[in-house]
C-alpha atoms as a PDB file:
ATOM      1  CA  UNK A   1     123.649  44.750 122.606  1.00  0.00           C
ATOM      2  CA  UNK A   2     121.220  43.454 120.399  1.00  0.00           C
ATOM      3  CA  UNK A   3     122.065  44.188 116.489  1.00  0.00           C
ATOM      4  CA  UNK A   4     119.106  45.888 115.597  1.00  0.00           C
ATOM      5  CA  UNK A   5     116.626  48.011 117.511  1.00  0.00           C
ATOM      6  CA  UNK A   6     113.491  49.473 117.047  1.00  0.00           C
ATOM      7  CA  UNK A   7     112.122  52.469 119.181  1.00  0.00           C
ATOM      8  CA  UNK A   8     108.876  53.707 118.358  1.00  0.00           C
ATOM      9  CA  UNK A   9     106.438  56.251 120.378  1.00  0.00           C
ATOM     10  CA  UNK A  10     102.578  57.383 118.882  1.00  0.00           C
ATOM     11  CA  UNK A  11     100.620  59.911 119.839  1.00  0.00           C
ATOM     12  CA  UNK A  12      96.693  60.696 119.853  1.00  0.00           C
ATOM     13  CA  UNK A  13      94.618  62.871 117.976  1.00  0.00           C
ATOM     14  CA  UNK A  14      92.140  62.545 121.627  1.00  0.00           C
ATOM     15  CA  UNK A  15      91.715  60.309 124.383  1.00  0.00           C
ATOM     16  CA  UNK A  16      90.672  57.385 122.077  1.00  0.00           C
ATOM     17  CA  UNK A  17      93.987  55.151 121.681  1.00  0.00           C
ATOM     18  CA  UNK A  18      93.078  54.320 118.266  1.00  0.00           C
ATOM     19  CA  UNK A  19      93.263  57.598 117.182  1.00  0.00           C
ATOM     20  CA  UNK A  20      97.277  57.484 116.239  1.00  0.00           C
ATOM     21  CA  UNK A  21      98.127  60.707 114.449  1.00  0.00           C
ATOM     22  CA  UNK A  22     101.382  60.745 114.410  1.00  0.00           C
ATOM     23  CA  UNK A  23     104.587  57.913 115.039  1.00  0.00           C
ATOM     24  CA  UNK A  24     108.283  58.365 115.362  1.00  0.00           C
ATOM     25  CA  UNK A  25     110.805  55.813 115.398  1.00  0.00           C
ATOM     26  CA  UNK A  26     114.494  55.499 115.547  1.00  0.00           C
ATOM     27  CA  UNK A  27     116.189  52.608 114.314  1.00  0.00           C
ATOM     28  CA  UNK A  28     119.329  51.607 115.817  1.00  0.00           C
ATOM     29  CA  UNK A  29     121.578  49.064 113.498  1.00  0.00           C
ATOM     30  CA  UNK A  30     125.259  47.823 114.933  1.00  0.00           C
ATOM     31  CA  UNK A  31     125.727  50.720 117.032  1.00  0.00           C
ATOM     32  CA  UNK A  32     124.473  53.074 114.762  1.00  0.00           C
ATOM     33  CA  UNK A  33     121.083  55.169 114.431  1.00  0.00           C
ATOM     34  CA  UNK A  34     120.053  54.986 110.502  1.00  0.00           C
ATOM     35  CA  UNK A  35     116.684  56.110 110.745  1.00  0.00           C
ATOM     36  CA  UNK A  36     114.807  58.739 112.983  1.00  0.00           C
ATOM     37  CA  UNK A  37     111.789  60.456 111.801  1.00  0.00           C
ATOM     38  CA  UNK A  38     107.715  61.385 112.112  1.00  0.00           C
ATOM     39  CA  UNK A  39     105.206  59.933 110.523  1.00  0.00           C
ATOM     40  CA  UNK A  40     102.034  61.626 110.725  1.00  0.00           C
ATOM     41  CA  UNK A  41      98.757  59.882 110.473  1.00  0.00           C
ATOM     42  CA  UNK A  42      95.286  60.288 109.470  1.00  0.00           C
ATOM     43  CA  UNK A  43      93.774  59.392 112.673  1.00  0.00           C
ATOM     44  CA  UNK A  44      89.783  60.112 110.652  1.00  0.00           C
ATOM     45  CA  UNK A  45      88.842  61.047 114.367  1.00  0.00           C
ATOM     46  CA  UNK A  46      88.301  64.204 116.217  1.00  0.00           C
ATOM     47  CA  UNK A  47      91.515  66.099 117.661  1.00  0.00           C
ATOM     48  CA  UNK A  48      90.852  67.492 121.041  1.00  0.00           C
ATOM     49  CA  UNK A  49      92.424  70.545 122.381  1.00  0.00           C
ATOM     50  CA  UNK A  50      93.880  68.656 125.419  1.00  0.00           C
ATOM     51  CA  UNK A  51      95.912  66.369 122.662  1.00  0.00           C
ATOM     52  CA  UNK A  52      97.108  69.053 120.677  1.00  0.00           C
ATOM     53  CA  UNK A  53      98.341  71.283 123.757  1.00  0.00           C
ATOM     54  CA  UNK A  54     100.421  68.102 124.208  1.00  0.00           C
ATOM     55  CA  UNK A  55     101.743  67.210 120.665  1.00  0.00           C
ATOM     56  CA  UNK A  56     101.067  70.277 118.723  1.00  0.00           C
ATOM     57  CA  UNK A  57      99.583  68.618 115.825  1.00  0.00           C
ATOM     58  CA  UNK A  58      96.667  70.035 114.588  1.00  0.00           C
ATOM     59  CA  UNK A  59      94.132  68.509 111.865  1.00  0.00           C
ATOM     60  CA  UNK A  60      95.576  70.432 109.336  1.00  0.00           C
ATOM     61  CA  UNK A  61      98.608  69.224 109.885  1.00  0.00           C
ATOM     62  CA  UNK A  62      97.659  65.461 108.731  1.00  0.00           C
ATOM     63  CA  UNK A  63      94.938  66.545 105.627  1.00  0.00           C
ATOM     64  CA  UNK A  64      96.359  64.741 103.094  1.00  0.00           C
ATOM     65  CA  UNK A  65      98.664  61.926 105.286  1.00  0.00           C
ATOM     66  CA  UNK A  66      98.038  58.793 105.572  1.00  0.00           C
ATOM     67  CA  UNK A  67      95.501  56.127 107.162  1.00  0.00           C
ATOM     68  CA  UNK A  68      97.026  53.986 109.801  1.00  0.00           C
ATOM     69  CA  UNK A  69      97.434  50.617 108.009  1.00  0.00           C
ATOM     70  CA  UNK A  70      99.279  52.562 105.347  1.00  0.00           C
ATOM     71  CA  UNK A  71     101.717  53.864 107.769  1.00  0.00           C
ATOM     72  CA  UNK A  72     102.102  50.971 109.914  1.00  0.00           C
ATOM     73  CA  UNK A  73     103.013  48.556 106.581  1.00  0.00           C
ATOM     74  CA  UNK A  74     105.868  50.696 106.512  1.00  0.00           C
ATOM     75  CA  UNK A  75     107.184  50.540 109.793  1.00  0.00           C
ATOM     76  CA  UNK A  76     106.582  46.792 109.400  1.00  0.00           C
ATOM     77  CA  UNK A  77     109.166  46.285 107.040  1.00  0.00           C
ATOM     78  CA  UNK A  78     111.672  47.461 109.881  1.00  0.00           C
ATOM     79  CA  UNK A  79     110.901  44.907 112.056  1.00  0.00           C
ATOM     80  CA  UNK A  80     112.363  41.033 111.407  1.00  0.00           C
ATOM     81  CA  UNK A  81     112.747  38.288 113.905  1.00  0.00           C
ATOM     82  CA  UNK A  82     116.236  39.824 114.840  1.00  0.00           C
ATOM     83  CA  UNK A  83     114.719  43.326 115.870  1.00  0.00           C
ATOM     84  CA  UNK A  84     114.305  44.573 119.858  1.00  0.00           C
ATOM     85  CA  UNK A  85     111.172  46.918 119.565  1.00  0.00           C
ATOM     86  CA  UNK A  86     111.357  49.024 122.592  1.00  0.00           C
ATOM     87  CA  UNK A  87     109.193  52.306 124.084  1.00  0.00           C
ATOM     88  CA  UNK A  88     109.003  54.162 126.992  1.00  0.00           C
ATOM     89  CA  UNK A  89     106.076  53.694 128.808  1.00  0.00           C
ATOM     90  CA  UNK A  90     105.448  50.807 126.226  1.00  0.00           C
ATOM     91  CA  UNK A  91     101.523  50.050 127.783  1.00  0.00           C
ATOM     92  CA  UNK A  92     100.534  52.961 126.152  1.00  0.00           C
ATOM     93  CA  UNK A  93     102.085  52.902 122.926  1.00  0.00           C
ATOM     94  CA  UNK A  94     101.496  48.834 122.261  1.00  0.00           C
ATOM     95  CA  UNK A  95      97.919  49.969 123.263  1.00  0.00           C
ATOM     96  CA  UNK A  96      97.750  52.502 120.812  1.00  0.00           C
ATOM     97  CA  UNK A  97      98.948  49.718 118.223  1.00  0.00           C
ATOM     98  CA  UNK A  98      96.677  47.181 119.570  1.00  0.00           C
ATOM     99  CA  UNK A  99      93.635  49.511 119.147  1.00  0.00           C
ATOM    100  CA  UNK A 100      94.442  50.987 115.665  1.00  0.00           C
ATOM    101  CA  UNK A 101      94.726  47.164 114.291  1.00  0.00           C
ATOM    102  CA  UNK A 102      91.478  46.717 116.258  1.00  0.00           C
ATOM    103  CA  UNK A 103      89.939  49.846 114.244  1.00  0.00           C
ATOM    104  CA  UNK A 104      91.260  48.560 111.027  1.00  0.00           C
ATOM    105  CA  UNK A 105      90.524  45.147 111.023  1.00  0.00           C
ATOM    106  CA  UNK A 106      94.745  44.343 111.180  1.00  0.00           C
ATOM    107  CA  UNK A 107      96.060  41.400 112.284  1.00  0.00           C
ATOM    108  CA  UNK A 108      98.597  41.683 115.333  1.00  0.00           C
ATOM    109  CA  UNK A 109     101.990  41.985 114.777  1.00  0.00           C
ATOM    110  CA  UNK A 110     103.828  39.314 116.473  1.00  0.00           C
ATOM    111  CA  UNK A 111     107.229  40.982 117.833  1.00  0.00           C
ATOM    112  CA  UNK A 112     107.911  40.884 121.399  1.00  0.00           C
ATOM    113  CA  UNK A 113     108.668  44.356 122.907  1.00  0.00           C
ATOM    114  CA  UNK A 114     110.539  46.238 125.825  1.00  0.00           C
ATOM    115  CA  UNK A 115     109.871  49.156 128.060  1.00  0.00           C
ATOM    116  CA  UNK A 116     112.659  51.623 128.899  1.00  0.00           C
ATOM    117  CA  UNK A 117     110.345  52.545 131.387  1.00  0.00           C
ATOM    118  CA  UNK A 118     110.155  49.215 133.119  1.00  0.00           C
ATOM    119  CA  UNK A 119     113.560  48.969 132.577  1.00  0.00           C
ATOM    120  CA  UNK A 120     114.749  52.772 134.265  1.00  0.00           C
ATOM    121  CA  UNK A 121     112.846  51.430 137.333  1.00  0.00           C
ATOM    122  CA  UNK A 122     115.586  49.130 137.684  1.00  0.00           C
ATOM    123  CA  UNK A 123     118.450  50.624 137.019  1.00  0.00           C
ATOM    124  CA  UNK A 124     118.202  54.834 137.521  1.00  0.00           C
ATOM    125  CA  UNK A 125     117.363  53.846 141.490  1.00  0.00           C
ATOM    126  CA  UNK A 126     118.723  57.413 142.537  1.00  0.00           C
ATOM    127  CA  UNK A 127     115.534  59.441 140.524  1.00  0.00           C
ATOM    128  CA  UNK A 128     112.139  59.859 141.897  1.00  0.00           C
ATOM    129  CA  UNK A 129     110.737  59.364 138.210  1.00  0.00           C
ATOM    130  CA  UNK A 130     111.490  57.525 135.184  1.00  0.00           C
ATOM    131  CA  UNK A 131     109.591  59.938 133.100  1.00  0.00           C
ATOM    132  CA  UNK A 132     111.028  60.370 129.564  1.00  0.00           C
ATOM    133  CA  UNK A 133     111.865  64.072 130.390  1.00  0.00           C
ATOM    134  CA  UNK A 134     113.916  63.597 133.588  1.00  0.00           C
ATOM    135  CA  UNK A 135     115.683  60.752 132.475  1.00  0.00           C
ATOM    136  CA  UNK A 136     116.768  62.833 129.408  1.00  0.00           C
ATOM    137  CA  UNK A 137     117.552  65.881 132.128  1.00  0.00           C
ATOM    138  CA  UNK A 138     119.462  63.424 134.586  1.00  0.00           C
ATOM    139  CA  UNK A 139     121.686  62.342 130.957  1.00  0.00           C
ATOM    140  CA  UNK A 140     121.934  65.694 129.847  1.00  0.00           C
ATOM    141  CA  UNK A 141     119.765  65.145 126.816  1.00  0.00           C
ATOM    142  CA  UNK A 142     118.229  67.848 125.384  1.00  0.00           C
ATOM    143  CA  UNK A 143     115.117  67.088 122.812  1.00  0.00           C
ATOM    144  CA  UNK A 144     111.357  68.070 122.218  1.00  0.00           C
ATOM    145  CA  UNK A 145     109.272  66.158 124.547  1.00  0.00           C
ATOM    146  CA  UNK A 146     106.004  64.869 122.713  1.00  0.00           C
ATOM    147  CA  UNK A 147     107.985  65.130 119.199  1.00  0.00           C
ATOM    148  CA  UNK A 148     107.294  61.851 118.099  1.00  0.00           C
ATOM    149  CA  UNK A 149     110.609  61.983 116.426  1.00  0.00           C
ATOM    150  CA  UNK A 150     112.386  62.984 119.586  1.00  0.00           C
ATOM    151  CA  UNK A 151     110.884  60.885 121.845  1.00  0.00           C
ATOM    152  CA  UNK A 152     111.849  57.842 120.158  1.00  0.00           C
ATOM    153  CA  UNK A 153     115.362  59.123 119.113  1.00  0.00           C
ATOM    154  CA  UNK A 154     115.654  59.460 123.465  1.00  0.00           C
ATOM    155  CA  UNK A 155     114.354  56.072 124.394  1.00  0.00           C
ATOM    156  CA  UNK A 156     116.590  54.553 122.118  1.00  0.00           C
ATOM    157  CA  UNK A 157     119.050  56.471 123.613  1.00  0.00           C
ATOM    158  CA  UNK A 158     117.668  55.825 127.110  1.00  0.00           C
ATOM    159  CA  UNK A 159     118.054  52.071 125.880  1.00  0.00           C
ATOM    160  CA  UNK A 160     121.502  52.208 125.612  1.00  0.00           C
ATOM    161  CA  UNK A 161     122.677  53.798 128.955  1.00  0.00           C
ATOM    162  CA  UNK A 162     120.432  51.268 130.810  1.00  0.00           C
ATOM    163  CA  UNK A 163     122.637  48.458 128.482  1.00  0.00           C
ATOM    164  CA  UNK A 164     125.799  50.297 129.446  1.00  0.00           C
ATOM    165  CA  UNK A 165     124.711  51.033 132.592  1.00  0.00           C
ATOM    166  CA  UNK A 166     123.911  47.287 133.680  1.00  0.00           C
ATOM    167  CA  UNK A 167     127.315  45.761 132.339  1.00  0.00           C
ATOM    168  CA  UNK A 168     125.203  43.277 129.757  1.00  0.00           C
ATOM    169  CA  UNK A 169     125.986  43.315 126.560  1.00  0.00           C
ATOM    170  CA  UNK A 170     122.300  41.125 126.195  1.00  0.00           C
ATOM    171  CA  UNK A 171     119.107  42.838 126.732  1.00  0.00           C
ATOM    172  CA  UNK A 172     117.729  39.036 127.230  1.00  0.00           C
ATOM    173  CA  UNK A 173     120.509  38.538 129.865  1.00  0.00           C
ATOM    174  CA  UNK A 174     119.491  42.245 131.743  1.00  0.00           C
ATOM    175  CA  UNK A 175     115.648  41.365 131.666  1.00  0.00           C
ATOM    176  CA  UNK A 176     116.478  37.587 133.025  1.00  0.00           C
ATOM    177  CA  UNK A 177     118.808  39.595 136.055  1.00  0.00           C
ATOM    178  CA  UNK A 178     115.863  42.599 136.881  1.00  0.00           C
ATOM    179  CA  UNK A 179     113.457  39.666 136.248  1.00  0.00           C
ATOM    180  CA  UNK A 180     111.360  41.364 134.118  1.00  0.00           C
ATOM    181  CA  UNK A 181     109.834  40.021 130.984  1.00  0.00           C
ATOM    182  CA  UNK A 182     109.411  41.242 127.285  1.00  0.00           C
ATOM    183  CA  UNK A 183     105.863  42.319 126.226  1.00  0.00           C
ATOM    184  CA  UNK A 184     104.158  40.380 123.081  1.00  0.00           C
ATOM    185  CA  UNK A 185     101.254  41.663 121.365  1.00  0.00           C
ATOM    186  CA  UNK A 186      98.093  38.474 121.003  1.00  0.00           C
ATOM    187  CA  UNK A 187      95.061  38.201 119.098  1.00  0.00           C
ATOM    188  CA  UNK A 188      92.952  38.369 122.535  1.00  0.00           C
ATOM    189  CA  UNK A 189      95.407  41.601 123.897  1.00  0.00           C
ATOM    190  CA  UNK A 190      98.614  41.815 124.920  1.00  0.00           C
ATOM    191  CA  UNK A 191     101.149  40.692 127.741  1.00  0.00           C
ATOM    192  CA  UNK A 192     102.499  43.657 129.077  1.00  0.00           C
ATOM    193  CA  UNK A 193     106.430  44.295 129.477  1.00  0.00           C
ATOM    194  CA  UNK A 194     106.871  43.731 133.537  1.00  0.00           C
ATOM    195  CA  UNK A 195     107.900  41.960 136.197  1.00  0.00           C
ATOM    196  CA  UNK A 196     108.185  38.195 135.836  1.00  0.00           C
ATOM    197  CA  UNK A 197     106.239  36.376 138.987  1.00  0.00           C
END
């Protein structure tokens, strides 16, 4: 298993996916989580009622937080050349990223990146979806689903299992045997986590 891993998960203040409002990661260091928390963000857009219904953060909630870049210099300092970043569903939250250093004027990060979700297509065979939420049923987690905080806590968790599950010890040597290929974020987009051709 690799030494250090990063899961992350944003959500939206609307439909825009540069509107991040709020981040949770979990890092996971030797075998051992030693970091899981929110983050919430300024998104300085619009919250729509959909979004909110979803997350339950309201504007009030982030008066006062910070701006994106802010934020994500932070969660940069988690991630070296040694670190897995991994989320489920990861098109949407590298998306999110890609468009919020869009907004801001950021250059990309340059970490390559997994998707659980990818991933529990593989390997959880028996379940008609690889949602977050029924993967976490079928393991007998129990957490908040769309808690930043939660959700990133579970894919890491998620992570794990699939590891255990697939008798690697390697993430490289599981995504080389599924043939499927880590995700890396580029100045002109992104190469989504997926099958290799």
């Amino acid at each position: 298993m690799s030494n250090r891993v990063l899961a992350i998960d944003f959500e939206t203040a609307n439909s825009n996916r540069s509107s991040a409002c709020s981040i949770g990661i979990a890092l996971l260091e030797d075998g051992e989580v030693i970091i899981n928390k929110e983050i919430l963000i300024d998104p300085e857009d619009h919250f729509s009622g959909f979004n909110i219904s979803i997350h339950g953060i309201r504007p009030e909630m982030v008066k006062g937080a910070n701006i994106f870049p802010k934020v994500w210099e932070e969660i940069s300092e988690l991630i070296d050349k040694d670190t897995l970043v991994i989320a489920h569903n990861a098109s949407f939250d590298m998306s999110v990223l890609r468009y919020a250093c869009d907004k801001y004027q950021i250059k990309y990060p340059t970490f390559d990146y997994a998707c659980t979700r990818v991933l529990a297509k593989k390997i959880y065979k028996e379940l008609k979806s690889v949602s977050l939420d029924t993967i976490a049923n079928y393991l007998d987690i129990d957490f908040n689903h769309h808690k930043a905080k939660d959700d990133a806590l579970v894919c890491l968790k998620v992570y794990s299992d699939i590891l255990l599950k697939s008798k690697y010890e390697n993430v490289d040597d599981l995504l080389d045997s599924i043939k499927v290929q880590k995700g890396k974020l580029f100045e002109k987009g992104y190469r989504p986590c997926g099958n290799k051709k």
